[in-house]
C-alpha atoms as a PDB file:
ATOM      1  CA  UNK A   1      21.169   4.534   9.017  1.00  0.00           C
ATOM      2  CA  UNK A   2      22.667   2.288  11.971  1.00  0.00           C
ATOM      3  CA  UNK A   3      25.644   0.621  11.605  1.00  0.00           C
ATOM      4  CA  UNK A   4      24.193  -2.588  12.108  1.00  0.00           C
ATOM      5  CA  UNK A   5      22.102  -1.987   8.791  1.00  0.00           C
ATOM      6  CA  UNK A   6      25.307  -1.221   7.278  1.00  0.00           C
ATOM      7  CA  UNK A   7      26.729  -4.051   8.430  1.00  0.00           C
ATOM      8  CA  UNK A   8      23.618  -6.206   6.764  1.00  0.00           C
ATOM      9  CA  UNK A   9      23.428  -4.486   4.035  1.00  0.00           C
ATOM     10  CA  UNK A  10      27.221  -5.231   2.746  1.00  0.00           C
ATOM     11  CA  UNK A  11      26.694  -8.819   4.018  1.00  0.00           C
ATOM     12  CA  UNK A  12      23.951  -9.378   1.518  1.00  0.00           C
ATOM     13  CA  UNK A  13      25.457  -7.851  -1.327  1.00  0.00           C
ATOM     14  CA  UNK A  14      28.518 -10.090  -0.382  1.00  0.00           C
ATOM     15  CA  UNK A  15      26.356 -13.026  -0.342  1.00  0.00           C
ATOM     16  CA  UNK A  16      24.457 -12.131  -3.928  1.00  0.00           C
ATOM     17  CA  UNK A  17      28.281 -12.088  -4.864  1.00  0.00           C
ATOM     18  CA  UNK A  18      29.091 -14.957  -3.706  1.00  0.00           C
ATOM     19  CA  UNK A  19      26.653 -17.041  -5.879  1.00  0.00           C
ATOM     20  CA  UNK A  20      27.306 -15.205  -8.812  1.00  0.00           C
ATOM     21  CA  UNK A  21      24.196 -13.563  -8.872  1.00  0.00           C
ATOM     22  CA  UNK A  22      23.376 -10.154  -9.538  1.00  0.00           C
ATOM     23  CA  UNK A  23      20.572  -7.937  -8.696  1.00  0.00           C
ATOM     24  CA  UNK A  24      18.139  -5.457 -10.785  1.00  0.00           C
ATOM     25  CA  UNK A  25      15.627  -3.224  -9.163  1.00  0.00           C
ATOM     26  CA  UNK A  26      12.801  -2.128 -11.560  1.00  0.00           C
ATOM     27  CA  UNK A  27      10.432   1.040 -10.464  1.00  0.00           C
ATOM     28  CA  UNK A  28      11.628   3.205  -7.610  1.00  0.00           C
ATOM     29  CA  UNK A  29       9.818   4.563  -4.359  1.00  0.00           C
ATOM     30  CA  UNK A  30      10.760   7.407  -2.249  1.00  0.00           C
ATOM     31  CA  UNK A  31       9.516   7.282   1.583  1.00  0.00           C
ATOM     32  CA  UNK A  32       6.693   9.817   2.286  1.00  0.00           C
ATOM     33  CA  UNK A  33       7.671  11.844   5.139  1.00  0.00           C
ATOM     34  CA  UNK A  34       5.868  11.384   8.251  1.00  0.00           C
ATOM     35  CA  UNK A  35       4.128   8.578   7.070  1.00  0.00           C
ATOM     36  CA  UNK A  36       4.568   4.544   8.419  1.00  0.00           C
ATOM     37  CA  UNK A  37       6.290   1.818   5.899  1.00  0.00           C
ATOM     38  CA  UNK A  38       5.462  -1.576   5.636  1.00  0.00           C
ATOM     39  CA  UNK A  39       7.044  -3.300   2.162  1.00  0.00           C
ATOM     40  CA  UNK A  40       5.082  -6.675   1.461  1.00  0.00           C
ATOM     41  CA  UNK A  41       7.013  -9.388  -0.696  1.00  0.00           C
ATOM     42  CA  UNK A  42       6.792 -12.568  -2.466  1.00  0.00           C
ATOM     43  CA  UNK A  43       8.259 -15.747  -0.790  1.00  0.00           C
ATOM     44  CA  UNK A  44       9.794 -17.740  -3.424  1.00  0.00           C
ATOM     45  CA  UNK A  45      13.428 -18.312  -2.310  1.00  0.00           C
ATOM     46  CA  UNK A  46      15.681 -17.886   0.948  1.00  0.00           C
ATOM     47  CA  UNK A  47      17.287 -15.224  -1.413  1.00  0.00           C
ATOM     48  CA  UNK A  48      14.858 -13.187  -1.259  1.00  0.00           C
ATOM     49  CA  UNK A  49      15.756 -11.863   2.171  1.00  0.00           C
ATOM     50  CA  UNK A  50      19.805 -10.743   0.676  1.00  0.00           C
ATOM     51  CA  UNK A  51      18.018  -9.695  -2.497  1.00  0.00           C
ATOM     52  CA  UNK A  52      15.731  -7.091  -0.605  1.00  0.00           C
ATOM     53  CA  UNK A  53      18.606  -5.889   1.719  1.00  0.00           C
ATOM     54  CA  UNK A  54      20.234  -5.144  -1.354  1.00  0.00           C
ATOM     55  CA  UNK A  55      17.393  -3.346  -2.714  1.00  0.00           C
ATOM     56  CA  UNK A  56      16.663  -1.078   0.079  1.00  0.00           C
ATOM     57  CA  UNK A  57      19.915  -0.179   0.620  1.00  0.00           C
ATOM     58  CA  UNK A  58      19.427   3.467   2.083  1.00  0.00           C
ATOM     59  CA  UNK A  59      16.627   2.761   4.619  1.00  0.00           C
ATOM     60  CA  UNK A  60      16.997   1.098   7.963  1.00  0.00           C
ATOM     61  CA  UNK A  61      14.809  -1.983   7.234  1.00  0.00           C
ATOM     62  CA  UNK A  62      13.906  -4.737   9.897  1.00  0.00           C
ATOM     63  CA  UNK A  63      12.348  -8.042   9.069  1.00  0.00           C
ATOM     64  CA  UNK A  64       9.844 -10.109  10.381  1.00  0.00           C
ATOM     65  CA  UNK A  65      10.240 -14.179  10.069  1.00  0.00           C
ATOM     66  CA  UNK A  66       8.634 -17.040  11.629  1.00  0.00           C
ATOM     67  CA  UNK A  67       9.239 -18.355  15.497  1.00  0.00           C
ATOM     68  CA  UNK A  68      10.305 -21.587  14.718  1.00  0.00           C
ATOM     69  CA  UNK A  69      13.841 -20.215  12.401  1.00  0.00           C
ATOM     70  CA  UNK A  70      14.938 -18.809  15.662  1.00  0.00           C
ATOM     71  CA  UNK A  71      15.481 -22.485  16.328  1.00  0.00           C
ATOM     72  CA  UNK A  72      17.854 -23.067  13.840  1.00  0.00           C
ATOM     73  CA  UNK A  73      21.706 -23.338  14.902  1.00  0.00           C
ATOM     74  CA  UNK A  74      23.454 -20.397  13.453  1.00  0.00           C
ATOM     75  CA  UNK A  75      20.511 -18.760  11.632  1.00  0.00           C
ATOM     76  CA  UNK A  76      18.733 -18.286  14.803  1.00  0.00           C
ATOM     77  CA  UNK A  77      22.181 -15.937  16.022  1.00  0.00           C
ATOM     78  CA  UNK A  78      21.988 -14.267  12.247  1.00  0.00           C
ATOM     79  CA  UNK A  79      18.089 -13.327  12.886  1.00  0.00           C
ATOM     80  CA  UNK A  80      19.139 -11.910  16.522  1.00  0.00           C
ATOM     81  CA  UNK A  81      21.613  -9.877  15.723  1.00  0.00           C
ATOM     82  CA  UNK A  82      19.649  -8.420  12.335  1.00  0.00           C
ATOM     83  CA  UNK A  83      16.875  -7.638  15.262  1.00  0.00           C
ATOM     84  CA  UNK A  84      14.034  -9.820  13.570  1.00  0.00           C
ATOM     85  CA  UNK A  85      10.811  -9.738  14.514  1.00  0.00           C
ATOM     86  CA  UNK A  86       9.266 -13.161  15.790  1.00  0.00           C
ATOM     87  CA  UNK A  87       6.304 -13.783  14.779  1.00  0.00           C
ATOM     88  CA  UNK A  88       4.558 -17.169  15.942  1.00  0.00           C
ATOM     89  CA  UNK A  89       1.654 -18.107  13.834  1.00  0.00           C
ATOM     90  CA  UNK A  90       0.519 -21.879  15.708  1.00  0.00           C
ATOM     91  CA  UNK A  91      -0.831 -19.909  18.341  1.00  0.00           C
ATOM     92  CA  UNK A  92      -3.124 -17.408  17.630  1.00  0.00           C
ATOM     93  CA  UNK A  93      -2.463 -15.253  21.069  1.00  0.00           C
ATOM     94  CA  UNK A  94       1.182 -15.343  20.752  1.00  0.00           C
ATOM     95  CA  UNK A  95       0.649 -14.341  17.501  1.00  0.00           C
ATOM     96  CA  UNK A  96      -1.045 -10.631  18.065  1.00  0.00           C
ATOM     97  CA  UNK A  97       1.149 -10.221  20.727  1.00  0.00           C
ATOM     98  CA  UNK A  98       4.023 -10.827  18.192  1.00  0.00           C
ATOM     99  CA  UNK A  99       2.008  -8.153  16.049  1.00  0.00           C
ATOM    100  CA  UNK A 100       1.654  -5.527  18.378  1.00  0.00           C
ATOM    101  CA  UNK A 101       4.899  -5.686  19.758  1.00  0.00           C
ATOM    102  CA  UNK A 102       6.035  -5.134  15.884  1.00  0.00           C
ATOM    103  CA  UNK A 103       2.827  -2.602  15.414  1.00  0.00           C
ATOM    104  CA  UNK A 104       4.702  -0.389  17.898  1.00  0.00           C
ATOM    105  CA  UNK A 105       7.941  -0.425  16.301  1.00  0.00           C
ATOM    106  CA  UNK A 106       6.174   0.694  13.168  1.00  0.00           C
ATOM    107  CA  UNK A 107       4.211   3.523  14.902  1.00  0.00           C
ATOM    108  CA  UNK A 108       7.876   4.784  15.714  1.00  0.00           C
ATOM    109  CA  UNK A 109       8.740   5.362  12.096  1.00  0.00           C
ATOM    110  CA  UNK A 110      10.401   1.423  11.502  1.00  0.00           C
ATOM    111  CA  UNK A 111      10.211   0.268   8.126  1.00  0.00           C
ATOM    112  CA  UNK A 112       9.578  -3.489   8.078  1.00  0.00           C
ATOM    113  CA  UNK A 113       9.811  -6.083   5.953  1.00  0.00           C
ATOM    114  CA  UNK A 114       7.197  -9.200   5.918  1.00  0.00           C
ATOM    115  CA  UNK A 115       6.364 -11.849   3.413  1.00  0.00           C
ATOM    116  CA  UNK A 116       2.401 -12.340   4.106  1.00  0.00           C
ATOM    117  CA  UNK A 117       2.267 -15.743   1.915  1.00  0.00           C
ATOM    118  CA  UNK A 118       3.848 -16.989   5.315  1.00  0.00           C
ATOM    119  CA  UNK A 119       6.034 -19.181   3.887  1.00  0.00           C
ATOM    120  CA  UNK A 120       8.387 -19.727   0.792  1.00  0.00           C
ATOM    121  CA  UNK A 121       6.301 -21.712  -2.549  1.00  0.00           C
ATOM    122  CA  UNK A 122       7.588 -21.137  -6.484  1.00  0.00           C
ATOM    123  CA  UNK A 123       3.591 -20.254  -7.283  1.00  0.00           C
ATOM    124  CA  UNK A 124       1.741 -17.516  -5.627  1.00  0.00           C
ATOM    125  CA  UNK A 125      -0.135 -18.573  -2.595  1.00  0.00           C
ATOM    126  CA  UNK A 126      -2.525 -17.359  -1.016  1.00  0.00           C
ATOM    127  CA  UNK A 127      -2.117 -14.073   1.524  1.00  0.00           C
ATOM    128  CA  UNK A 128      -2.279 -14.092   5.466  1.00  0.00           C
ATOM    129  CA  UNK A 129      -4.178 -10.683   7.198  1.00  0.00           C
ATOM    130  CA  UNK A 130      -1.423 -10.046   9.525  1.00  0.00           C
ATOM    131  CA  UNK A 131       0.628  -6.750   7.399  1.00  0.00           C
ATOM    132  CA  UNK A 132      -2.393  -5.669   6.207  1.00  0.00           C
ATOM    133  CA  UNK A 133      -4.167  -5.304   9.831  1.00  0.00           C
ATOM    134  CA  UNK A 134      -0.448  -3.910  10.799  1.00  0.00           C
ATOM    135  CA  UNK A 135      -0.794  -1.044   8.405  1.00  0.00           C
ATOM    136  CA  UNK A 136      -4.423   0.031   9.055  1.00  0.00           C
ATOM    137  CA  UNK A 137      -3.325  -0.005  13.087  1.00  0.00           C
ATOM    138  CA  UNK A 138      -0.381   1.902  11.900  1.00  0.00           C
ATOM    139  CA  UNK A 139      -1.721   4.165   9.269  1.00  0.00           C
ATOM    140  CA  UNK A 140       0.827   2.678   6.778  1.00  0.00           C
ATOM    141  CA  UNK A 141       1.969   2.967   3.275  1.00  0.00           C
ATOM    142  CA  UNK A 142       2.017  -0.584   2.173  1.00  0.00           C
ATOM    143  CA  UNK A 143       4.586  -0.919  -0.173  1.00  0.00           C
ATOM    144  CA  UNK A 144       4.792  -4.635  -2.584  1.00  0.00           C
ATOM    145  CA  UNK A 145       8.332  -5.800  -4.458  1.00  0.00           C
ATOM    146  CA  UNK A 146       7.950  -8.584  -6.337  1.00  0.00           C
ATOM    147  CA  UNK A 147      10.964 -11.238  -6.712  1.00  0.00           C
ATOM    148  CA  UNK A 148      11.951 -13.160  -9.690  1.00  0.00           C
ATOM    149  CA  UNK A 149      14.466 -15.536 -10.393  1.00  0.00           C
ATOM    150  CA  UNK A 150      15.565 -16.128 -14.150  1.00  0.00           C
ATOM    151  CA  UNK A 151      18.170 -18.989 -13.165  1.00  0.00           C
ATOM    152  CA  UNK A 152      18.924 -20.974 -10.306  1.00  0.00           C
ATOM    153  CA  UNK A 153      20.656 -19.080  -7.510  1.00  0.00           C
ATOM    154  CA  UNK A 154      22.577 -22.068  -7.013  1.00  0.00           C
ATOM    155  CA  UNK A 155      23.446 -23.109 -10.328  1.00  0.00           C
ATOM    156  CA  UNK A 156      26.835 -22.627 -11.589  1.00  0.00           C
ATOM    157  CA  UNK A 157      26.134 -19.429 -14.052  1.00  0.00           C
ATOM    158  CA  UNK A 158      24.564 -17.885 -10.881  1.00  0.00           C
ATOM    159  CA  UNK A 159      20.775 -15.774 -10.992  1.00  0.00           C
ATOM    160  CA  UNK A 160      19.304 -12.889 -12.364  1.00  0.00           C
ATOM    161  CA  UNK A 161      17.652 -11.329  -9.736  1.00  0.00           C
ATOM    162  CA  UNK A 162      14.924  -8.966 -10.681  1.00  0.00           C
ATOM    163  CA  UNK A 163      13.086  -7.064  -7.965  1.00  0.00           C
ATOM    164  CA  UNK A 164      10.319  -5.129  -9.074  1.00  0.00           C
ATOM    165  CA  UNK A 165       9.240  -2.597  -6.680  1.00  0.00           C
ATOM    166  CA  UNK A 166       5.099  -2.043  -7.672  1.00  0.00           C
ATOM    167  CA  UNK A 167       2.742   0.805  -6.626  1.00  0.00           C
ATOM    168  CA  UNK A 168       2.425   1.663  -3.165  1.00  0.00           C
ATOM    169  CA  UNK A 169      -0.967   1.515  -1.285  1.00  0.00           C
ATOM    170  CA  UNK A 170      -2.201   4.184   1.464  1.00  0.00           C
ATOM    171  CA  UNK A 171      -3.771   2.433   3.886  1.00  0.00           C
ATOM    172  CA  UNK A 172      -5.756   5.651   4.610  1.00  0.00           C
ATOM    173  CA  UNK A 173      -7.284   5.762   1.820  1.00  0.00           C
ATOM    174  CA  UNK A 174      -8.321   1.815   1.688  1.00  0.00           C
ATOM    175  CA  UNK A 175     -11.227   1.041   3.809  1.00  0.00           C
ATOM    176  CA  UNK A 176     -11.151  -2.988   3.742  1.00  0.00           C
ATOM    177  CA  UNK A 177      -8.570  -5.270   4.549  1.00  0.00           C
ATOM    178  CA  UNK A 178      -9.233  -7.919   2.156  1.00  0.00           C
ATOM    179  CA  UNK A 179      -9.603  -4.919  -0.755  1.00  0.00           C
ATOM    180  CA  UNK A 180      -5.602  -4.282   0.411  1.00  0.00           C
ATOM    181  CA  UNK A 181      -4.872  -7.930   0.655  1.00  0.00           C
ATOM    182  CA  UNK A 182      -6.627  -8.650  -3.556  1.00  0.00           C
ATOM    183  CA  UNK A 183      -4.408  -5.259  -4.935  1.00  0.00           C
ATOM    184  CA  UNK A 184      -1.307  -7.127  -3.566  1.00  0.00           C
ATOM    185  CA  UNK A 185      -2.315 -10.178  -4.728  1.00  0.00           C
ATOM    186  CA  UNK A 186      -3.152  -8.872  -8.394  1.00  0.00           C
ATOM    187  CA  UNK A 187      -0.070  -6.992  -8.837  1.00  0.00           C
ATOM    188  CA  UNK A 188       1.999 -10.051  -7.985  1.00  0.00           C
ATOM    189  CA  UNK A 189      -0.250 -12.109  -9.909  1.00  0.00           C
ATOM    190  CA  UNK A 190       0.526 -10.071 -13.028  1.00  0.00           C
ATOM    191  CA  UNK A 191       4.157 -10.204 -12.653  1.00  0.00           C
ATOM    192  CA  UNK A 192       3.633 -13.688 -12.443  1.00  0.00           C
ATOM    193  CA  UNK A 193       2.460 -14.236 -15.521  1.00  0.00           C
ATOM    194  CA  UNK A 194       5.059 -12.055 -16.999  1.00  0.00           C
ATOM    195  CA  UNK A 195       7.349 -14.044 -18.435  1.00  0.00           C
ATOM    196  CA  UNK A 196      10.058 -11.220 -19.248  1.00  0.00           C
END
């Protein structure tokens, strides 16, 4: 693992701390060997970003987030220096070339991190194409974490974080895209309606 990921890593365990918040990981994965990663999450909170560093805290993981954050004073340098993907979705041709600049990373053995909701909402919303045509490109396991809160992260008793890490999908062995996109979907669904 770089030291860079390291350096992440720590900084979002630091940051969990900082808010009083702790995290739980239920279910565990190990990374198939010569095989492509691409872990799909839910988009409820900016948290979820520290929460999933934390998770995957022995793989080099790189994110992908939106265009328009790298606009943002401060966050923009935090998102450079983490070596985000940009990924502009108002136009459609930046867009895939956003997608195949990240598709090649991924062919190279990068795990990456992507929220396909697209943006954060406290119910499930509906799921953009883009990871899902990244993993058939890429021959990837698709792996899904879901993210749930029990208390405010902000509040002052802090959050239970629970990150549930579901059953991967092989790519390989899925022929449609929107079959991919509904398994996603129904696992997070039924977490949803978990009220555990």
């Amino acid at each position: 693992m770089s030291s860079l990921n390291l350096a992440i890593i720590n900084a979002s365990k630091n940051i969990i701390k900082i808010f009083n918040s702790k995290v739980s990981v239920k279910g565990q994965y190990n990374l198939q060997q010569n095989r492509n990663h691409i872990i799909v999450c839910n988009h409820t909170s900016i948290f979820d970003i520290p929460a999933s560093y934390a998770t995957f805290n022995k793989m080099n993981v790189r994110m992908i987030a939106r265009s328009s954050l790298f606009k943002i004073p401060i966050l923009s340098g935090i998102l450079k220096a983490a070596q985000t993907f940009s990924l502009n979705r108002k136009n459609n041709e930046s867009a895939l070339k956003d997608l195949q600049k990240v598709e090649n990373e991924i062919a190279k053995g990068q795990i990456t991190w992507i929220c396909p909701e697209g943006t954060r909402s406290v119910k499930l919303t509906r799921l953009k194409k883009g990871a899902f045509m990244m993993a058939k490109k890429t021959e990837a396991i698709i792996l899904p974490i879901y993210i749930k809160y029990h208390n405010k992260v902000f509040s002052k008793v802090g959050s239970k974080i629970e990150v549930s890490i579901l059953k991967s999908i092989d790519s390989n062995k899925i022929t449609e895209i929107a079959h991919m996109m509904k398994m996603v979907s129904d696992m997070w669904q039924e977490k949803e309606s978990n009220n555990d």
